[in-house]
Every structure is written in structure tokens, then in C-alpha cells.
PDB file of N, CA and C in Angstrom:
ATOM      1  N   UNK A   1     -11.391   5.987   1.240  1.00  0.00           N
ATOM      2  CA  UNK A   1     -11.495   5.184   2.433  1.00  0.00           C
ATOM      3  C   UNK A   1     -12.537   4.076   2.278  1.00  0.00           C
ATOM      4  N   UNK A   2     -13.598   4.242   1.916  1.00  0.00           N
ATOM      5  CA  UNK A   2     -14.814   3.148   1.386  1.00  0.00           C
ATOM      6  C   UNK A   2     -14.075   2.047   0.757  1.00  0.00           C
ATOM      7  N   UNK A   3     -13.238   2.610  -0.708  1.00  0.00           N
ATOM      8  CA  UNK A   3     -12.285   0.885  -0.932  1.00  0.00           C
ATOM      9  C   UNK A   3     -11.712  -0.010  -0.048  1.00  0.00           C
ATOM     10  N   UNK A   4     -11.192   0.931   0.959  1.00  0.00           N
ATOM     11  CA  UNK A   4     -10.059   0.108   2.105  1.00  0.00           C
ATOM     12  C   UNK A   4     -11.367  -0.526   2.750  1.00  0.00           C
ATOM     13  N   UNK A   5     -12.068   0.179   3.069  1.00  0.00           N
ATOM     14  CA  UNK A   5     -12.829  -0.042   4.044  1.00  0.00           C
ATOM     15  C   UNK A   5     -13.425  -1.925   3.031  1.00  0.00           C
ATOM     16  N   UNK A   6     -14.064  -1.422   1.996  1.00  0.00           N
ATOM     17  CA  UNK A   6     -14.229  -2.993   1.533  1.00  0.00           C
ATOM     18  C   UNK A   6     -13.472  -4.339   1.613  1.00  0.00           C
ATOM     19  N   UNK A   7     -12.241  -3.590   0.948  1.00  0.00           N
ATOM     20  CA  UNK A   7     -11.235  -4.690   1.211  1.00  0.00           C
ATOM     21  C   UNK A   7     -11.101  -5.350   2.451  1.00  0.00           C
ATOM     22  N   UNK A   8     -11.038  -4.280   3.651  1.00  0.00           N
ATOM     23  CA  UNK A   8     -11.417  -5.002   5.025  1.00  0.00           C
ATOM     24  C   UNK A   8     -12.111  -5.886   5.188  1.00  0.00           C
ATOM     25  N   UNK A   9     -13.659  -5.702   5.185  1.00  0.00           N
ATOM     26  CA  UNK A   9     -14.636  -6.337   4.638  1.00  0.00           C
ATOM     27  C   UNK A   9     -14.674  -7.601   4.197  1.00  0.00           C
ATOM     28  N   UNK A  10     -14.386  -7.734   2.665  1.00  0.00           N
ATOM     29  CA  UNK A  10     -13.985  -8.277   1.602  1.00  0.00           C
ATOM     30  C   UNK A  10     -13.273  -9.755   1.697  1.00  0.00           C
ATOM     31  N   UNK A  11     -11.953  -9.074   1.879  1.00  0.00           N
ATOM     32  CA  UNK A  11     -10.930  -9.755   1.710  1.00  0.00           C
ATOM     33  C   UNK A  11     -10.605 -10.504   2.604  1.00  0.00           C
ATOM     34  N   UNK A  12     -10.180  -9.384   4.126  1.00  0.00           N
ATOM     35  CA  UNK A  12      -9.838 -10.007   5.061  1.00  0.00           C
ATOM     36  C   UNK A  12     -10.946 -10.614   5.907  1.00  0.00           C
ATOM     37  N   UNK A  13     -11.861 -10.400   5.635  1.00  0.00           N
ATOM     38  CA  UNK A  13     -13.193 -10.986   6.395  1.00  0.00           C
ATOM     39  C   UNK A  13     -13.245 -10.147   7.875  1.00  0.00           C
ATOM     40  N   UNK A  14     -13.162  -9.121   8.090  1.00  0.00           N
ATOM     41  CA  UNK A  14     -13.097  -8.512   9.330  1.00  0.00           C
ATOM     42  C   UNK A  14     -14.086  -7.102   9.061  1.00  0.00           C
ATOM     43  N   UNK A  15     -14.909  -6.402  10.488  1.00  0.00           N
ATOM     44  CA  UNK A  15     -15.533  -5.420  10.904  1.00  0.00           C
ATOM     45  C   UNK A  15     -14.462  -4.471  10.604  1.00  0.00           C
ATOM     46  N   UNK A  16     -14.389  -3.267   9.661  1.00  0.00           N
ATOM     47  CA  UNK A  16     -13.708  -2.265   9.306  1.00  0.00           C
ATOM     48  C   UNK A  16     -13.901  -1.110  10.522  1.00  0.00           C
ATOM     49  N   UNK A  17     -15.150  -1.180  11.028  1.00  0.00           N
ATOM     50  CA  UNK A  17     -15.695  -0.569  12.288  1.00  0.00           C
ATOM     51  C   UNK A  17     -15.155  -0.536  13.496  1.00  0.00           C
ATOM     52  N   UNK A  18     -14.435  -1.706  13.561  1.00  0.00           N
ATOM     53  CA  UNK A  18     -14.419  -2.485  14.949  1.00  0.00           C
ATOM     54  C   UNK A  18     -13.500  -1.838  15.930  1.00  0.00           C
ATOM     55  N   UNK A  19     -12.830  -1.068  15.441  1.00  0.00           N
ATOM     56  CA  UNK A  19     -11.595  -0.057  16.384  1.00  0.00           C
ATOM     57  C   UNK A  19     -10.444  -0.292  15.959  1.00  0.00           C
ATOM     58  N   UNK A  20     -10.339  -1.459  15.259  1.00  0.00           N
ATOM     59  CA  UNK A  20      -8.409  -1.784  14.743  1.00  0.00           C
ATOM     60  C   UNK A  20      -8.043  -0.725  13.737  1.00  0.00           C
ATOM     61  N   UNK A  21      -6.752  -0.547  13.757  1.00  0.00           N
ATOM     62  CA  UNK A  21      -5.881   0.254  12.748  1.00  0.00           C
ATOM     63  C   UNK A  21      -6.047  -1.206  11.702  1.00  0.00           C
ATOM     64  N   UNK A  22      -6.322  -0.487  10.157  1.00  0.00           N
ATOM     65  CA  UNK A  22      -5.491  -1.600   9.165  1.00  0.00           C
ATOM     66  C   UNK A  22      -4.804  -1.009   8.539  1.00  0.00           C
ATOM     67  N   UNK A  23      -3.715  -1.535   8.011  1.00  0.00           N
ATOM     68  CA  UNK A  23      -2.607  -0.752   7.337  1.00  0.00           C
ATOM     69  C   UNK A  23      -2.349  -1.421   5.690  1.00  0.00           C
ATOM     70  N   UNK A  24      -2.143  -0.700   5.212  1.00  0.00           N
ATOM     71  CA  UNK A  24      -2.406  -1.512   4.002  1.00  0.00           C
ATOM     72  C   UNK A  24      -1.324  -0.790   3.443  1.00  0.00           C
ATOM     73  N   UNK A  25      -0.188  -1.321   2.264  1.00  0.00           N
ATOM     74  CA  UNK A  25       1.340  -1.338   1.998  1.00  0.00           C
ATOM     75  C   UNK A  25       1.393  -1.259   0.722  1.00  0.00           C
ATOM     76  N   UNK A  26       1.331  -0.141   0.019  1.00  0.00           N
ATOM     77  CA  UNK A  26       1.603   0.322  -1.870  1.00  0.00           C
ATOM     78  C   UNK A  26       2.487  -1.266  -2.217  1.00  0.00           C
ATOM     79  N   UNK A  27       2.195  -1.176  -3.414  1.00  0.00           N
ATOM     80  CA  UNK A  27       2.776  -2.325  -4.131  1.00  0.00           C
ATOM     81  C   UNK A  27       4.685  -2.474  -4.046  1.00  0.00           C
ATOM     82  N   UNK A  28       4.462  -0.969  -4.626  1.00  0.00           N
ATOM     83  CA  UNK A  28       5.956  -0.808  -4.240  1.00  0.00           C
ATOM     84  C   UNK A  28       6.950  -0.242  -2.942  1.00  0.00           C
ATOM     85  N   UNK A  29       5.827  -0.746  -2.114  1.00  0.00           N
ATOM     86  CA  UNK A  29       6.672  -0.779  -1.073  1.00  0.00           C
ATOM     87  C   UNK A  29       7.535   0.606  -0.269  1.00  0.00           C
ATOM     88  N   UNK A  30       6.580   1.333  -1.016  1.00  0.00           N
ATOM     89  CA  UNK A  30       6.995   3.032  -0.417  1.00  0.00           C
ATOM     90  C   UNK A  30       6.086   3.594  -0.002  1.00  0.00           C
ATOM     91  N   UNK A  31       4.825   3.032   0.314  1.00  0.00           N
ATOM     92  CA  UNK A  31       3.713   3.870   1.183  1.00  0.00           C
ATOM     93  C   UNK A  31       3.372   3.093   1.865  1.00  0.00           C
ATOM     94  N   UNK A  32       2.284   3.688   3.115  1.00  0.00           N
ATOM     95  CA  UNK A  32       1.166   2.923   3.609  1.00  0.00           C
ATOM     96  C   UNK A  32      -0.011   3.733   3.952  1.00  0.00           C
ATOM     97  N   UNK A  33      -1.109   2.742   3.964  1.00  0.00           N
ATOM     98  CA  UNK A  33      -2.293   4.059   3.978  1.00  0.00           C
ATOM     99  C   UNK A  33      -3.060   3.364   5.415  1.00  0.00           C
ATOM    100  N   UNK A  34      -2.762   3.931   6.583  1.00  0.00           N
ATOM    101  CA  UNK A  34      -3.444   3.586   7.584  1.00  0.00           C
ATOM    102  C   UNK A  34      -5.423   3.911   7.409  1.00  0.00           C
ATOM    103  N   UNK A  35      -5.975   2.817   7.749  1.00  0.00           N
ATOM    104  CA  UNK A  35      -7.729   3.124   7.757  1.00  0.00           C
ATOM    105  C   UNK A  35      -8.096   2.972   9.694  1.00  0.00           C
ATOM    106  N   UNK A  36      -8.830   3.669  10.341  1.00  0.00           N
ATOM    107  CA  UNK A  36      -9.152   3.054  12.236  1.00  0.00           C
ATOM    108  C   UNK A  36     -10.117   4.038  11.641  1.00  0.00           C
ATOM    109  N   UNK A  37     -11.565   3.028  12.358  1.00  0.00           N
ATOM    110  CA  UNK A  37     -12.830   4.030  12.860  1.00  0.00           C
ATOM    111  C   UNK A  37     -12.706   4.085  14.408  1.00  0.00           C
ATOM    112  N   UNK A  38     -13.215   5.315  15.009  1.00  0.00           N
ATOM    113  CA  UNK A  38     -13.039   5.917  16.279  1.00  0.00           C
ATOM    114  C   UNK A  38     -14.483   5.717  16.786  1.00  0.00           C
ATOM    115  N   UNK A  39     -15.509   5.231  15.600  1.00  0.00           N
ATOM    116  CA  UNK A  39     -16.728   5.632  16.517  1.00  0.00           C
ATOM    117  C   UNK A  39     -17.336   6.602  16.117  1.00  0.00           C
ATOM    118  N   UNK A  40     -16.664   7.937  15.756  1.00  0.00           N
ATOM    119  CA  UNK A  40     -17.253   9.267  15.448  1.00  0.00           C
ATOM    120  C   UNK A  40     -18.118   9.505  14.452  1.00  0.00           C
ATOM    121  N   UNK A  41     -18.610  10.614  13.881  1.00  0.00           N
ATOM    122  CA  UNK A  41     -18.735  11.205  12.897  1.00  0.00           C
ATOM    123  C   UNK A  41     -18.030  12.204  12.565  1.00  0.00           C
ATOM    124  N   UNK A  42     -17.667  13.078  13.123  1.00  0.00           N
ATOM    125  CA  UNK A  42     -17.718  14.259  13.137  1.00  0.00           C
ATOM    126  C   UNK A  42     -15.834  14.730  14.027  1.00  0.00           C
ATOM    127  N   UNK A  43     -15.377  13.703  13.946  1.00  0.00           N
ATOM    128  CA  UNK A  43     -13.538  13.361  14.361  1.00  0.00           C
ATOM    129  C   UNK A  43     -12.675  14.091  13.673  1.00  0.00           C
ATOM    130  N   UNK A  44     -12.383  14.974  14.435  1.00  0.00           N
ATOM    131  CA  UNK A  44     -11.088  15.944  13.216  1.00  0.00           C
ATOM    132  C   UNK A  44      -9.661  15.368  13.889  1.00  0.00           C
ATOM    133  N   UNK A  45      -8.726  14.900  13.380  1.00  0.00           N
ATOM    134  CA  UNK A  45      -7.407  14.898  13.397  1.00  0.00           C
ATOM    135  C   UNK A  45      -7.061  16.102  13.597  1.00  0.00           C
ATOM    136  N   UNK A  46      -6.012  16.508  14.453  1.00  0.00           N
ATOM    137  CA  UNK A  46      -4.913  17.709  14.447  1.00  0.00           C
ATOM    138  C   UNK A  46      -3.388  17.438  13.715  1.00  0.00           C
ATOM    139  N   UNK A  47      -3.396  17.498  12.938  1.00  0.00           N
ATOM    140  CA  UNK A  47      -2.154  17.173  12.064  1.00  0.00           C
ATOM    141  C   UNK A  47      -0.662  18.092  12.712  1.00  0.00           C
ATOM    142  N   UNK A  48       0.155  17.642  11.947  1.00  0.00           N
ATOM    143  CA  UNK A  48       1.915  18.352  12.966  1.00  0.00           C
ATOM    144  C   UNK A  48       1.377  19.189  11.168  1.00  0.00           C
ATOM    145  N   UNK A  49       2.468  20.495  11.454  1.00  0.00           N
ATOM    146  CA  UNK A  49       3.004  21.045  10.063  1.00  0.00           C
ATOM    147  C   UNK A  49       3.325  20.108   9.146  1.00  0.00           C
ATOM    148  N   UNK A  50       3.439  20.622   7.518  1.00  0.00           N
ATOM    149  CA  UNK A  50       4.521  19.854   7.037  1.00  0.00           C
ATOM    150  C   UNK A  50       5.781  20.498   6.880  1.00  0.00           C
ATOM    151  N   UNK A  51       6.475  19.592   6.619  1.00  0.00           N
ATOM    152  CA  UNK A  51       8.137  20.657   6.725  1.00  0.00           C
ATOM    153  C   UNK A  51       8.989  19.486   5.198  1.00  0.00           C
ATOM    154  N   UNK A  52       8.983  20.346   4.440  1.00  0.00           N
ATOM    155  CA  UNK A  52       9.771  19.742   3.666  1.00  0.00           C
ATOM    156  C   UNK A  52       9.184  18.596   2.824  1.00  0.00           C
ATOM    157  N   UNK A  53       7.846  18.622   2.509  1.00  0.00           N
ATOM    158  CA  UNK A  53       7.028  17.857   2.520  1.00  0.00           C
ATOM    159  C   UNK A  53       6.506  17.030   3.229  1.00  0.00           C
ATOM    160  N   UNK A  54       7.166  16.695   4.563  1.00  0.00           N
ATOM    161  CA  UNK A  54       7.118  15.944   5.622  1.00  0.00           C
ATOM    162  C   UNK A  54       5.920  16.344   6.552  1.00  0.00           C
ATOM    163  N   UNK A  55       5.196  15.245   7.290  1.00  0.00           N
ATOM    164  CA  UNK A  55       4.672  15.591   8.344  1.00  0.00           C
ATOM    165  C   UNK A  55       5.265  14.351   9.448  1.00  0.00           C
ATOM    166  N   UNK A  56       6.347  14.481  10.874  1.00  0.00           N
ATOM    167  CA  UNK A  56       7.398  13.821  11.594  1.00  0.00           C
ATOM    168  C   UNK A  56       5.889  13.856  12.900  1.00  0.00           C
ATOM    169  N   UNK A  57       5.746  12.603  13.253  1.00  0.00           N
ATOM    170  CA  UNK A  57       5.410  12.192  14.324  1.00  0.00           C
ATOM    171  C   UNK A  57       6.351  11.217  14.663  1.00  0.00           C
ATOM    172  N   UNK A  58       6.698  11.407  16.227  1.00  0.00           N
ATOM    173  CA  UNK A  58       6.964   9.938  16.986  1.00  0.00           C
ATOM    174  C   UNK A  58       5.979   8.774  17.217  1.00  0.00           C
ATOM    175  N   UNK A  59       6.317   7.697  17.562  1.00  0.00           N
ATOM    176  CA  UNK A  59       5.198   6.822  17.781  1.00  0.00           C
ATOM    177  C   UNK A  59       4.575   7.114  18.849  1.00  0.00           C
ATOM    178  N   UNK A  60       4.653   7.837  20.221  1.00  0.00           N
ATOM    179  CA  UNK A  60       3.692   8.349  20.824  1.00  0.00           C
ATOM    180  C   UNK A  60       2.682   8.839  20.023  1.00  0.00           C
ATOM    181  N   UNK A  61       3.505   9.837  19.969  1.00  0.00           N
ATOM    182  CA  UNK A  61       2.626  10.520  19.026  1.00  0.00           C
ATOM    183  C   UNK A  61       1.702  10.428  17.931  1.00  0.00           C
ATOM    184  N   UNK A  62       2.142   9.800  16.956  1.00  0.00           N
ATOM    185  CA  UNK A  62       1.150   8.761  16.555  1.00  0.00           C
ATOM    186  C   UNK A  62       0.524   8.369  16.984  1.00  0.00           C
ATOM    187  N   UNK A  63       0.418   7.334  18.002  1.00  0.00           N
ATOM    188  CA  UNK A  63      -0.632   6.810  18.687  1.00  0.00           C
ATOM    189  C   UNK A  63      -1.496   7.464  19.480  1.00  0.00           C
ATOM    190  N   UNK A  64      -1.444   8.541  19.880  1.00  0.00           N
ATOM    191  CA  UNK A  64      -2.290   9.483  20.058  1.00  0.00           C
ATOM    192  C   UNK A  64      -2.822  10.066  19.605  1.00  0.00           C
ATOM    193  N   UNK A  65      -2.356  10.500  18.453  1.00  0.00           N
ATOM    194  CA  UNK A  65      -3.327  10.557  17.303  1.00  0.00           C
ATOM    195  C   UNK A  65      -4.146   9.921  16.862  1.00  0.00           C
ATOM    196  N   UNK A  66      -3.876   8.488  17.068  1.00  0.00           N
ATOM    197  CA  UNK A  66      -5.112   6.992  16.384  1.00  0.00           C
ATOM    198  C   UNK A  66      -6.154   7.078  17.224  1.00  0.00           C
ATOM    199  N   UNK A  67      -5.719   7.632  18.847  1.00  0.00           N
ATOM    200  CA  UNK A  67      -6.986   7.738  19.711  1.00  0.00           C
ATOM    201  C   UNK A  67      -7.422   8.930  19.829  1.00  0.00           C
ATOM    202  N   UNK A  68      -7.220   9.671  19.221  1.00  0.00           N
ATOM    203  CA  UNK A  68      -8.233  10.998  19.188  1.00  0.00           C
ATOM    204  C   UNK A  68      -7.582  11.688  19.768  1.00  0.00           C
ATOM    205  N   UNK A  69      -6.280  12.088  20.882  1.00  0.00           N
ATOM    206  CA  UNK A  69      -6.136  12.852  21.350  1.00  0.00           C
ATOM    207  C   UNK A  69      -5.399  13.409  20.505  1.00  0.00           C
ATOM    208  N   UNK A  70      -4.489  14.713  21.816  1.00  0.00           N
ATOM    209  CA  UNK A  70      -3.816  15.910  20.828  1.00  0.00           C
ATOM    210  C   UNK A  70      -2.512  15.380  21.001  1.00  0.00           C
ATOM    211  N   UNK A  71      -1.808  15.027  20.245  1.00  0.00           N
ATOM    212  CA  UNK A  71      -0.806  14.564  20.350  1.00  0.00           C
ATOM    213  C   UNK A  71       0.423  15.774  20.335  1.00  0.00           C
ATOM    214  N   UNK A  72      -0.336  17.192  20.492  1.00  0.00           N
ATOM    215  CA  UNK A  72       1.087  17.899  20.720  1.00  0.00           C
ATOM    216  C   UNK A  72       1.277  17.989  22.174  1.00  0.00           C
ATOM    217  N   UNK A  73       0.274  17.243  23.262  1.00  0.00           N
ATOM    218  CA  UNK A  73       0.577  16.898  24.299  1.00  0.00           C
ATOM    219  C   UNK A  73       2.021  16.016  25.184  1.00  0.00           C
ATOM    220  N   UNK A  74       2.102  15.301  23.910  1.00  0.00           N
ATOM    221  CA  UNK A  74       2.966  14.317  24.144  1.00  0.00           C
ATOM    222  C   UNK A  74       4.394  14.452  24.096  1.00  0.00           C
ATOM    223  N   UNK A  75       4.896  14.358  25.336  1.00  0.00           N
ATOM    224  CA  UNK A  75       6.188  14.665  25.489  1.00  0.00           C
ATOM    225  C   UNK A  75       7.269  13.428  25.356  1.00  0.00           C
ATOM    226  N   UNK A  76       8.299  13.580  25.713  1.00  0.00           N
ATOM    227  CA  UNK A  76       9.769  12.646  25.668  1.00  0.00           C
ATOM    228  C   UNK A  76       9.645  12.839  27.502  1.00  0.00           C
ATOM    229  N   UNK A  77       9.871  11.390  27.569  1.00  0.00           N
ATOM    230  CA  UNK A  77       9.822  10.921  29.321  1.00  0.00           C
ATOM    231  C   UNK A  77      10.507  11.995  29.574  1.00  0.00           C
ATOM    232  N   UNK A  78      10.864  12.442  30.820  1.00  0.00           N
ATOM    233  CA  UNK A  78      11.879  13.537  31.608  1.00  0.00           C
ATOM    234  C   UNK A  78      12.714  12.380  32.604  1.00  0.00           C
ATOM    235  N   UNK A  79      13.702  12.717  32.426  1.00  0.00           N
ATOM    236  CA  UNK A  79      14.632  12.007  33.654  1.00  0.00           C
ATOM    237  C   UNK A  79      14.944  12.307  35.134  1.00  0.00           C
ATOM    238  N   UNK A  80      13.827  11.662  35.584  1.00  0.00           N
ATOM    239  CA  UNK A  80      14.302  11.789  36.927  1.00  0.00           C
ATOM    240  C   UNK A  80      15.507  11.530  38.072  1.00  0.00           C
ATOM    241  N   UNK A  81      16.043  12.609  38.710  1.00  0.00           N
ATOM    242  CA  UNK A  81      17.276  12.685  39.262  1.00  0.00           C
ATOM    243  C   UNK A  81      17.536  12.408  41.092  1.00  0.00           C
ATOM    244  N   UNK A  82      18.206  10.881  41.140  1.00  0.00           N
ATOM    245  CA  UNK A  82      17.358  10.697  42.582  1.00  0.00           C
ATOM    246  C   UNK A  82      18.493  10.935  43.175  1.00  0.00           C
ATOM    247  N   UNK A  83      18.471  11.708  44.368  1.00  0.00           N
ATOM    248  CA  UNK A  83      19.535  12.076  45.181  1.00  0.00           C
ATOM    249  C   UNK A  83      20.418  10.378  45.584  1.00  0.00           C
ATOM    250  N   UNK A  84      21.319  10.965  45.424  1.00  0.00           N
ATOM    251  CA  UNK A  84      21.991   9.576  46.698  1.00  0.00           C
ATOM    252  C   UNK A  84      22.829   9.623  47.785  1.00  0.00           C
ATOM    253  N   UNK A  85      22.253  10.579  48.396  1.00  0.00           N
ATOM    254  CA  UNK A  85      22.046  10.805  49.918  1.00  0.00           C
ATOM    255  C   UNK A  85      21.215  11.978  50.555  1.00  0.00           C
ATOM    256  N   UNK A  86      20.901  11.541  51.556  1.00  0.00           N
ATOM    257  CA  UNK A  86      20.106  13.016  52.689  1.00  0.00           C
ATOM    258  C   UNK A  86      20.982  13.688  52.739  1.00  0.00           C
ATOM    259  N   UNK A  87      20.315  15.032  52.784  1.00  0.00           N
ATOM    260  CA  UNK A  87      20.281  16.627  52.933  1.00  0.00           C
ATOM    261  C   UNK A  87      21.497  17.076  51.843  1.00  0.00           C
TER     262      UNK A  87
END
């Protein structure tokens, strides 16, 4: 993380600190290695299982994860069912 963190720094001329996600994209185009400081020290991630080598977040979910929360909180909207008519 210290490299990314330079390159931030560095390269792009920006506070690695500052709260942004940077994302940074393998050469070949089959990874990415997200870097965000929270502020913390002491910040544990709650990770999903892996399954199949996989670890499947939605983008909620994800993003709840970038902010610290628990993202097994995070549900799929529910559909609300509005009558269309009284009684």
C-alpha cells in the first residue's frame, strides 16, 4: 500500500489521505487494486466468504464497505405494494 500510496503522491500530485478511493488498473487489464484512507488506524474490513475463489459484493455493498460499515447490512430495495383502493 505505501507504493500506491506514493504513486498517489508522486505521480498524480494528490493527498493519498484525503478520503478518495484510487484505483489503480494491472497492466493487463485483469485487476484493480483499490487504495481509500478512512482516517483510522486501527480499521478492520469485514470481508464476504470466498466461494470459488471469489469474494461477490454488490456495489452497495461495496460501498459500504469503503465507508467502514458492515455491509452484510445491506439489502436489495423491497417493493413496496400500494393498494389501489380503500378497504
Amino acid at each position: 500500500m505505501e507504493g500506491l500510496a506514493m504513486l498517489v503522491r508522486e505521480h498524480i500530485k494528490a493527498d493519498p489521505f484525503s478520503g478518495a478511493v484510487y484505483v489503480f488498473r494491472a497492466k493487463r487489464a485483469d485487476r484493480v487494486k483499490l487504495i481509500f484512507w478512512d482516517g483510522t488506524e486501527e480499521g478492520v474490513f469485514r470481508w464476504p466468504k470466498i466461494e470459488d475463489g471469489v469474494m461477490r459484493l454488490s456495489a452497495a455493498e461495496l460501498s459500504a464497505l469503503l465507508e467502514g460499515l458492515d455491509w452484510r447490512r445491506v439489502h436489495a430495495a423491497r417493493e413496496t405494494v400500494v393498494p389501489t383502493q380503500a378497504g
